[in-house]
N, C-alpha and C. Protein backbone atom coordinates (compact mmCIF):
# COMPACT_ATOMS: atom_id res chain seq x y z
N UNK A 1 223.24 -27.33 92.81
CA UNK A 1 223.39 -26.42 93.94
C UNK A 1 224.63 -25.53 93.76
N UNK A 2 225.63 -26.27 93.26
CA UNK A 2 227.06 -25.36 93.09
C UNK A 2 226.64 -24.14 91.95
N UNK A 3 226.17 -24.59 90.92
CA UNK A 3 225.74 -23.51 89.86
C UNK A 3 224.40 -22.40 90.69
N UNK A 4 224.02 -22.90 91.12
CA UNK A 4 222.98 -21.50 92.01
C UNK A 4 223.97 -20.37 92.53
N UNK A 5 225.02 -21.26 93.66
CA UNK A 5 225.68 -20.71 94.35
C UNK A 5 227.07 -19.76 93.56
N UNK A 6 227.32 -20.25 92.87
CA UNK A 6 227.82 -19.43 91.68
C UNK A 6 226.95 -18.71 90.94
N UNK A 7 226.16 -18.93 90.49
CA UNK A 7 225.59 -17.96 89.81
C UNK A 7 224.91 -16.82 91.12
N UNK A 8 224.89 -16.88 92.43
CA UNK A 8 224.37 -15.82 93.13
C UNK A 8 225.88 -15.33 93.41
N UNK A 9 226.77 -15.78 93.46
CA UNK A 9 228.24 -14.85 93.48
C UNK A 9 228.42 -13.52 92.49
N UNK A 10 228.22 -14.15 91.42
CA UNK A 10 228.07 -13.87 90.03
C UNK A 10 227.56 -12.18 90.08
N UNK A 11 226.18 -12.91 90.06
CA UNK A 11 224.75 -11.85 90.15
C UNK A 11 224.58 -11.29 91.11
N UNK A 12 224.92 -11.52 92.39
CA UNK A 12 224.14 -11.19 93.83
C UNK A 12 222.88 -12.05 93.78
N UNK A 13 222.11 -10.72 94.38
CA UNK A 13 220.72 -11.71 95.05
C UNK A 13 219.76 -11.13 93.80
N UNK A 14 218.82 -11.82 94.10
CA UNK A 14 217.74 -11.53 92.85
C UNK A 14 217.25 -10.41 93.09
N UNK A 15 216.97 -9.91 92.00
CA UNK A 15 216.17 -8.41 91.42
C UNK A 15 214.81 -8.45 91.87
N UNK A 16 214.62 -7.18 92.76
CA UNK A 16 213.01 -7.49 93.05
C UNK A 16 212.60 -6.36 91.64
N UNK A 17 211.83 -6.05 90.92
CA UNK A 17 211.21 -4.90 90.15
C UNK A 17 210.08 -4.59 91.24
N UNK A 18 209.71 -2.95 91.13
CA UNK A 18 209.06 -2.37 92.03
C UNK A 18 208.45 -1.94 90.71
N UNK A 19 207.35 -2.23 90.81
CA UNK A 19 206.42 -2.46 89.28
C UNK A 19 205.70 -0.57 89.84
N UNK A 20 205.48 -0.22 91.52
CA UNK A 20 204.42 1.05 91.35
C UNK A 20 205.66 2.11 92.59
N UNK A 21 205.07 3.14 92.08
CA UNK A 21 205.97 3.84 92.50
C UNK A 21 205.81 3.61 94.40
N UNK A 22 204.32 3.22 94.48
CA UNK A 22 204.33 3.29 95.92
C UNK A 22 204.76 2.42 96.38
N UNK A 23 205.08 0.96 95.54
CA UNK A 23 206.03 -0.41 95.95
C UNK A 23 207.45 0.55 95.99
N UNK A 24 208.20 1.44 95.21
CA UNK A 24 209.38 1.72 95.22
C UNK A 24 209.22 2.43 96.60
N UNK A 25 208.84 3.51 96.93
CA UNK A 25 208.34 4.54 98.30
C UNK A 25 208.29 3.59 99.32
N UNK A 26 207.86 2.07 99.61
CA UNK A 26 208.08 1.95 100.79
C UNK A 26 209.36 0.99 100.81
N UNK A 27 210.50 0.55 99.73
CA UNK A 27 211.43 0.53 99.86
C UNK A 27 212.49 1.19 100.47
N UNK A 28 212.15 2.23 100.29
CA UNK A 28 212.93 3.73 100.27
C UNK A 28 212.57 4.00 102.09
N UNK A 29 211.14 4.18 102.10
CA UNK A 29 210.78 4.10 103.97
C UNK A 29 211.52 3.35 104.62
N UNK A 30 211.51 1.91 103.95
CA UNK A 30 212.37 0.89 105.23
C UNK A 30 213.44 1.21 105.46
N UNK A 31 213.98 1.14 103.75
CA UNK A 31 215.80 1.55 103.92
C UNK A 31 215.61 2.63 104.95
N UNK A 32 215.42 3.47 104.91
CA UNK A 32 215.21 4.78 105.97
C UNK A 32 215.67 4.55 107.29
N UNK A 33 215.26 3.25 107.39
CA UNK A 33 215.31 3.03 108.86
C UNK A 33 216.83 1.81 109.13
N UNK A 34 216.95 2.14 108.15
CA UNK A 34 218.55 1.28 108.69
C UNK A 34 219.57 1.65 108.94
N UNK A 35 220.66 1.02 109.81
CA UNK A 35 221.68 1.34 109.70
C UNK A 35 222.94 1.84 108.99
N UNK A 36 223.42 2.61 108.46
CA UNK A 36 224.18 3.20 107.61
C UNK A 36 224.59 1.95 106.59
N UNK A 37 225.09 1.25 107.41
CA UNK A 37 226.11 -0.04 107.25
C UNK A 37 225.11 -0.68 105.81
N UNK A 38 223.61 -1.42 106.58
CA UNK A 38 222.98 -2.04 105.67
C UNK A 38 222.22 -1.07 105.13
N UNK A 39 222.11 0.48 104.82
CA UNK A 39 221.69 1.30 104.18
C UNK A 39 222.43 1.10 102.60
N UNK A 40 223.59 1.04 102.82
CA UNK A 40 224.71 1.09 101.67
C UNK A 40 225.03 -0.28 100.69
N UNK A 41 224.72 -1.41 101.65
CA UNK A 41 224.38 -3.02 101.29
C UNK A 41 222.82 -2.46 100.18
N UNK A 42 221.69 -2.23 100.81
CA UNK A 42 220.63 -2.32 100.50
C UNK A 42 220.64 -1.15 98.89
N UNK A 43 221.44 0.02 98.92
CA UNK A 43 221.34 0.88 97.72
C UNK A 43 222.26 -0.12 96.72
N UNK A 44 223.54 -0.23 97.09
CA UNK A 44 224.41 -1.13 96.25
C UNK A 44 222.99 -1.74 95.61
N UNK A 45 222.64 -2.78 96.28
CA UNK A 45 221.73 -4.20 95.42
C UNK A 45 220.46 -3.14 94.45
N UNK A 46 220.05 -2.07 95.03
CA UNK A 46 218.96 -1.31 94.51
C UNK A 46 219.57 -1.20 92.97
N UNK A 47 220.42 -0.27 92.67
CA UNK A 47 221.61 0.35 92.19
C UNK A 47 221.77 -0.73 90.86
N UNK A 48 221.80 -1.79 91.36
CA UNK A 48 222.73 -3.31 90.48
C UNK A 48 221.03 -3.99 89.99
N UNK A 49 219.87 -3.86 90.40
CA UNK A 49 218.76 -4.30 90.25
C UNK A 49 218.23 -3.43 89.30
N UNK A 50 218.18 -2.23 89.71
CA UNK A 50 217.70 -0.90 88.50
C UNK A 50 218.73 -0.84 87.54
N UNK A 51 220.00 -1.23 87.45
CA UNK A 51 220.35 -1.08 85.63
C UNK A 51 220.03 -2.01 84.96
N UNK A 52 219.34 -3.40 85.54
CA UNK A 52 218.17 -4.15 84.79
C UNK A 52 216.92 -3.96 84.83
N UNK A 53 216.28 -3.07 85.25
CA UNK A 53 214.96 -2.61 84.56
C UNK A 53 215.05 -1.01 83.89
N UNK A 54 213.70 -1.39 83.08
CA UNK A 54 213.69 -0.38 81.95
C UNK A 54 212.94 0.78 82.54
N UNK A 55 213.30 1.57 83.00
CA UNK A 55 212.36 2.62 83.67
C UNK A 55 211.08 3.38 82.57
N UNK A 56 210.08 3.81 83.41
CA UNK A 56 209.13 4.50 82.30
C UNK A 56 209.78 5.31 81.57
N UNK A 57 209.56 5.98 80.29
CA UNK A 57 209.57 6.72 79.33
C UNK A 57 208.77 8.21 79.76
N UNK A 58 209.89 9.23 80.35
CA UNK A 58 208.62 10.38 80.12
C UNK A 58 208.04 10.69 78.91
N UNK A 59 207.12 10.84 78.92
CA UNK A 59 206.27 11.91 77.98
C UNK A 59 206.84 13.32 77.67
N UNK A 60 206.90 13.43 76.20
CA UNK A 60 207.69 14.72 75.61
C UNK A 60 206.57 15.83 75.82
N UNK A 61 207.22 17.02 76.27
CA UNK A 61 206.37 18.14 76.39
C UNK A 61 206.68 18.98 75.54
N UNK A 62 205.67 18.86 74.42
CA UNK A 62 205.54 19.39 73.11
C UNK A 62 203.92 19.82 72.63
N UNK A 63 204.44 20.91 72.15
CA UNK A 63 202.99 21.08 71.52
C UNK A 63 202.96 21.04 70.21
N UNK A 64 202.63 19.73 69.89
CA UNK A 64 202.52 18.97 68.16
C UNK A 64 202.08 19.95 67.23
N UNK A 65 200.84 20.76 67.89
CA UNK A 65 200.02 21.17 66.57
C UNK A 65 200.82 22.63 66.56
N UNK A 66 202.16 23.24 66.86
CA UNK A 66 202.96 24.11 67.23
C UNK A 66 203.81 23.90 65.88
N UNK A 67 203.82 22.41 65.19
CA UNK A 67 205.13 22.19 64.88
C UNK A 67 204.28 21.98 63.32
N UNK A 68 205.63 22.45 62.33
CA UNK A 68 205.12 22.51 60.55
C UNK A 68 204.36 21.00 60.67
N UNK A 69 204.02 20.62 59.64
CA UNK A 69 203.67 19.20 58.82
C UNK A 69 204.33 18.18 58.99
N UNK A 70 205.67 18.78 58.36
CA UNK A 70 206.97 18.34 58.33
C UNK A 70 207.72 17.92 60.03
N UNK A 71 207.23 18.90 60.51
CA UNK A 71 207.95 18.81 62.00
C UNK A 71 206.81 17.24 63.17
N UNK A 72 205.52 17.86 62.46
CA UNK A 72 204.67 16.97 63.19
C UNK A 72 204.76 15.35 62.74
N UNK A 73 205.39 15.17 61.37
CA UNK A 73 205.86 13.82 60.43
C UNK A 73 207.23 13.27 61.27
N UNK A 74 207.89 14.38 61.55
CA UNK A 74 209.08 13.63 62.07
C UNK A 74 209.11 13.42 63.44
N UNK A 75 208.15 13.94 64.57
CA UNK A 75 208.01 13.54 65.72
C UNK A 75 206.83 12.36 65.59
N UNK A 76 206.12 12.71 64.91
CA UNK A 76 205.50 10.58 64.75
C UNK A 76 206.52 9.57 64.82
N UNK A 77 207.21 9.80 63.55
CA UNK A 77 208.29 9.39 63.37
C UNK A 77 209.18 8.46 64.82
N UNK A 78 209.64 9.73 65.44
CA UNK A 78 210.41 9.64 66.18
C UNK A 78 209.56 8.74 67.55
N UNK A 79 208.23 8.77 67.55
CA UNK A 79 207.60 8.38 68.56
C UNK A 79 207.38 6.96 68.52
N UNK A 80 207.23 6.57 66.85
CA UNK A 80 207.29 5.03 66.51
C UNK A 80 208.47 4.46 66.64
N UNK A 81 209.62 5.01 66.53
CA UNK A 81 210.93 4.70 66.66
C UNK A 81 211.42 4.10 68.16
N UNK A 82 210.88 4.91 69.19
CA UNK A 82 210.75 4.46 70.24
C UNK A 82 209.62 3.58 70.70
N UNK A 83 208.69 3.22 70.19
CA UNK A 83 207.68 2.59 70.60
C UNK A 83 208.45 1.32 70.23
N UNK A 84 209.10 1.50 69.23
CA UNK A 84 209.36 0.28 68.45
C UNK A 84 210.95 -0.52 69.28
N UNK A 85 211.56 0.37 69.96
CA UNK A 85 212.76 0.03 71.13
C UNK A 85 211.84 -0.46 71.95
N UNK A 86 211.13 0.26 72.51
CA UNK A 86 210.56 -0.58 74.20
C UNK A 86 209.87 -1.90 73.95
N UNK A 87 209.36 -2.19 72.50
CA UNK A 87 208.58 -3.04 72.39
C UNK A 87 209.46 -4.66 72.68
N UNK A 88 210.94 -3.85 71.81
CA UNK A 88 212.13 -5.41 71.84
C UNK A 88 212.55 -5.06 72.87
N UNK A 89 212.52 -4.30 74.08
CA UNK A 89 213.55 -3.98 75.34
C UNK A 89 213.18 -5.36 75.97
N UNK A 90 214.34 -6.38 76.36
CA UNK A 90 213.75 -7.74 77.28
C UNK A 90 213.55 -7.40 78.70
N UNK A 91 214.32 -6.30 79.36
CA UNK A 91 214.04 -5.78 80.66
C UNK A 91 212.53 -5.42 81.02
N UNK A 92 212.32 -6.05 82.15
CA UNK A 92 211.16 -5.51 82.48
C UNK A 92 210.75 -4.55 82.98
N UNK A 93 209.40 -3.58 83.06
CA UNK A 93 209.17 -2.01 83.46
C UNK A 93 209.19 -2.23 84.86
N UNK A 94 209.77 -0.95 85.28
CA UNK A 94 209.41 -0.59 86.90
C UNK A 94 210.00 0.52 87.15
N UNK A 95 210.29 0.79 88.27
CA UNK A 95 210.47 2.07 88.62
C UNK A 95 211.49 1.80 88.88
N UNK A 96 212.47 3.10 88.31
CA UNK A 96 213.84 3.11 88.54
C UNK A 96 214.30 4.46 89.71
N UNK A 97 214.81 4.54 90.57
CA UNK A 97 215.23 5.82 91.61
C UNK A 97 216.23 6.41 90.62
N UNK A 98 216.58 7.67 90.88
CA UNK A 98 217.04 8.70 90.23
C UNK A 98 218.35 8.97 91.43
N UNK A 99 220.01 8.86 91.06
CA UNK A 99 221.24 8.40 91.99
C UNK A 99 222.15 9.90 91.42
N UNK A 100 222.31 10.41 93.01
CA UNK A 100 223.11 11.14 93.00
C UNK A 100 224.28 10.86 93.74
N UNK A 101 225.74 10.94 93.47
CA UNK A 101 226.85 10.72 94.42
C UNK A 101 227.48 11.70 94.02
N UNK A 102 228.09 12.23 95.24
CA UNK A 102 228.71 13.63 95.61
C UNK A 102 228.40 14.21 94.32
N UNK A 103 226.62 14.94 94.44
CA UNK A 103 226.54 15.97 93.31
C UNK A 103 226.49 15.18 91.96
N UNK A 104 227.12 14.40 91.92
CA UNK A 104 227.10 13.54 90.11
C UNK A 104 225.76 12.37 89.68
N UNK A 105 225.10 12.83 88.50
CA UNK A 105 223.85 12.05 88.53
C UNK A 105 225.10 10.67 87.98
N UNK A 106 224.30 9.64 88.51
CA UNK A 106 224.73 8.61 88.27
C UNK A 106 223.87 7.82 87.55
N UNK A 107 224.23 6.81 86.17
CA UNK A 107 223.14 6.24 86.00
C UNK A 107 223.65 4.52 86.62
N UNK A 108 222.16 4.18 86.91
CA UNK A 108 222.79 2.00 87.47
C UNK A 108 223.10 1.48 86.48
N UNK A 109 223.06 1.71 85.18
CA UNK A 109 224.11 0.81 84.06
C UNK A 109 225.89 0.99 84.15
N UNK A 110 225.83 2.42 84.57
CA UNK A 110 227.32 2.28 84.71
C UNK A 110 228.28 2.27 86.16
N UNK A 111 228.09 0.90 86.55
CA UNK A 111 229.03 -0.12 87.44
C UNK A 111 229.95 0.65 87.57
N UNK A 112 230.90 1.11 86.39
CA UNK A 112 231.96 0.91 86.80
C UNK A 112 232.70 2.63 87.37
N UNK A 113 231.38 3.75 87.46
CA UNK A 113 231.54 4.23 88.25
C UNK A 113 230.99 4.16 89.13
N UNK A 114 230.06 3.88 90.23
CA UNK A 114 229.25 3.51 90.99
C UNK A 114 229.46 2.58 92.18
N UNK A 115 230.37 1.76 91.71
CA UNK A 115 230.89 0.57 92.77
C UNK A 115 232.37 0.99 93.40
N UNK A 116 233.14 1.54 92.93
CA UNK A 116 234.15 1.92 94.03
C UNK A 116 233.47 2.80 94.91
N UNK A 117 232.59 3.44 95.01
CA UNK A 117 231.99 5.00 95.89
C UNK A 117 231.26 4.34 97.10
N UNK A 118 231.03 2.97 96.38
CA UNK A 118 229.63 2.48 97.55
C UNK A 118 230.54 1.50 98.36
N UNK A 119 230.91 1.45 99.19
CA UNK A 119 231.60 0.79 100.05
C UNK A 119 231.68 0.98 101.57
N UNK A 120 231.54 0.68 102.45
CA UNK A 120 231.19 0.99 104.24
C UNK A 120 231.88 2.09 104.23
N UNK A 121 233.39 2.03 104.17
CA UNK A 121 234.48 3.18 104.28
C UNK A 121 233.93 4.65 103.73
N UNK A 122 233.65 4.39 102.39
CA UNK A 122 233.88 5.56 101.19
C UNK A 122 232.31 6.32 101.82
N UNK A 123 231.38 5.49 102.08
CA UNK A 123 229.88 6.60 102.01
C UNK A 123 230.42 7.01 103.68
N UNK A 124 229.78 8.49 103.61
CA UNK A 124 229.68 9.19 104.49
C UNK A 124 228.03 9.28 104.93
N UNK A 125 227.37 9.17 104.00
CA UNK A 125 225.56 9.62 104.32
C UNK A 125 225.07 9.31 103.17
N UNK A 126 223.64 8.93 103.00
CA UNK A 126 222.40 8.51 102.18
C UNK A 126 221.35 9.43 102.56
N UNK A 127 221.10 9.87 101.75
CA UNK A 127 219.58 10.38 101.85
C UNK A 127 218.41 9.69 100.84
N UNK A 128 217.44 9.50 101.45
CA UNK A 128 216.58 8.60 100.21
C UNK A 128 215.83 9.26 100.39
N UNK A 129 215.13 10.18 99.17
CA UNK A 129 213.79 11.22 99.71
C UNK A 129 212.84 10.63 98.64
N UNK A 130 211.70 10.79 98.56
CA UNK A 130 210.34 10.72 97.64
C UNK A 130 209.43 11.26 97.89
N UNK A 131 208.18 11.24 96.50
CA UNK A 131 207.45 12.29 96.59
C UNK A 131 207.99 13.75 96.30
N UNK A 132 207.25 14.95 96.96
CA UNK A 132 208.05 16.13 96.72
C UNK A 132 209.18 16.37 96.76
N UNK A 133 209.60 16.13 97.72
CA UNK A 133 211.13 16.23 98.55
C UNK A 133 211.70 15.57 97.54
N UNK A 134 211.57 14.50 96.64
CA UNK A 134 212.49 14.69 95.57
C UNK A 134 212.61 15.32 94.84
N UNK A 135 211.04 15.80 94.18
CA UNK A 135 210.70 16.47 93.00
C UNK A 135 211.62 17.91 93.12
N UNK A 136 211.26 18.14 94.63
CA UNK A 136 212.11 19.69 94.50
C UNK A 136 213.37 19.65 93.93
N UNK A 137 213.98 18.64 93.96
CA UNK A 137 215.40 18.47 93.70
C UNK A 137 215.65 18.36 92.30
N UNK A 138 215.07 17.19 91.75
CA UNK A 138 215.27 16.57 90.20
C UNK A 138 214.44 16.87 89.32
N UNK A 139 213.15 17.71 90.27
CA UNK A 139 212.44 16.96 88.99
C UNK A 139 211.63 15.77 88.72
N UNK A 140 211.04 15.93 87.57
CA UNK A 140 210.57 14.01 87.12
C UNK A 140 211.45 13.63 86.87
N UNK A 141 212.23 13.81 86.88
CA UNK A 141 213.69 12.72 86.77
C UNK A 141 213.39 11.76 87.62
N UNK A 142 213.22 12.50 89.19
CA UNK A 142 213.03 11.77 90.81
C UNK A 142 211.57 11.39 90.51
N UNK A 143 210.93 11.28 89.79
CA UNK A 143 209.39 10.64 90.51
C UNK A 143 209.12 9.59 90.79
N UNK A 144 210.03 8.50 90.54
CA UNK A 144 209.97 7.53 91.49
C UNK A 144 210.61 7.48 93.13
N UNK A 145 211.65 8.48 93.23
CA UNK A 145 212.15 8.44 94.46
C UNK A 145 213.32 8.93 94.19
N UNK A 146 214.38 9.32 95.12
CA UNK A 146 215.82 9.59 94.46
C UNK A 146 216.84 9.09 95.74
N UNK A 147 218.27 9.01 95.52
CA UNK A 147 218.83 8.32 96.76
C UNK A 147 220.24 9.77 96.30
N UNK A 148 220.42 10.26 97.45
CA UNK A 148 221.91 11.61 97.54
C UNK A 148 222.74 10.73 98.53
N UNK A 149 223.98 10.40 98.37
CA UNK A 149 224.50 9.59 98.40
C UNK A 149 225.73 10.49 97.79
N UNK A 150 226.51 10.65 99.68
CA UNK A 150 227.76 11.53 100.34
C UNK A 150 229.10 10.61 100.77
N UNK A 151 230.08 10.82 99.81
CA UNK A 151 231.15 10.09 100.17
C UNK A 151 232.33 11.08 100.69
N UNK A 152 233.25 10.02 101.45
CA UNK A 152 234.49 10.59 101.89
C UNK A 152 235.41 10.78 100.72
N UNK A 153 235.69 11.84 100.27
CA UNK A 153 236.42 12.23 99.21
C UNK A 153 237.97 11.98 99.62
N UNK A 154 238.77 11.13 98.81
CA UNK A 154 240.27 10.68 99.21
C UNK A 154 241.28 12.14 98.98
N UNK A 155 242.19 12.22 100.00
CA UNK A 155 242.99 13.31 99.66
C UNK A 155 243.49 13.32 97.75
């Protein structure tokens, strides 16, 4: 029991993976409806859960038969190369949200900018949009969802 309880100190709470984008979308709905307070609890854990999963891979927008012999050899290439990463990636797939704080894309692997910003004090506002309302913004970057995320900037 002591090692659980340490190890949830540790870790936090367990990682849910939101395997479809519409499992991520009604994450994003509920949070919606919370209080600032546990709005900022609930992105934190999102945040710390998504730099352990492997988000999809877009698809390169290329037109192959555009490219020499040579060019079409080395984007195989390059396509096995990655096939061949995701295959050893131990993280599992799901949908990852796309994190903006004041204006700065943020990615959830890097903690160690990400966690001083998120704190009751420091956020000023969350926005969690999906669907279009992200897309207008990001892009497929956002097609799983995106979270804008407004802090009190220190003198």
């Amino acid at each position: 029991m002591k090692l659980l309880l340490l190890a949830y100190s540790l870790l936090g709470p367990p990682c849910k993976v939101y395997a479809t984008v519409a499992a991520s979308d009604a994450w994003v709905v509920a949070t919606q409806q919370l209080p600032l307070r546990k709005q900022v609890a609930a992105v934190r854990q999102r945040l710390a859960c998504d730099a352990r999963v492997r988000g999809p891979v877009p698809a390169a927008a290329l037109c192959v038969a555009c490219l020499t012999a040579e060019g079409q050899r080395a984007f195989r290439a390059a396509q096995e190369k990655q096939r061949q990463a995701e295959a050893i990636d131990p993280r599992p797939l799901g949908v990852v949200l796309f994190y903006l704080i004041d204006g700065q894309v943020v990615a959830p692997a890097d903690t160690a900018q990400w966690q001083p910003l998120l704190t009751r004090r420091q956020v000023q506002k969350i926005d969690l949009l999906i669907g279009k309302n992200a897309a207008v913004i990001a892009g497929t970057r956002a097609q799983g969802g995106m979270v804008i995320i407004s802090t009190r900037r220190q003198p």
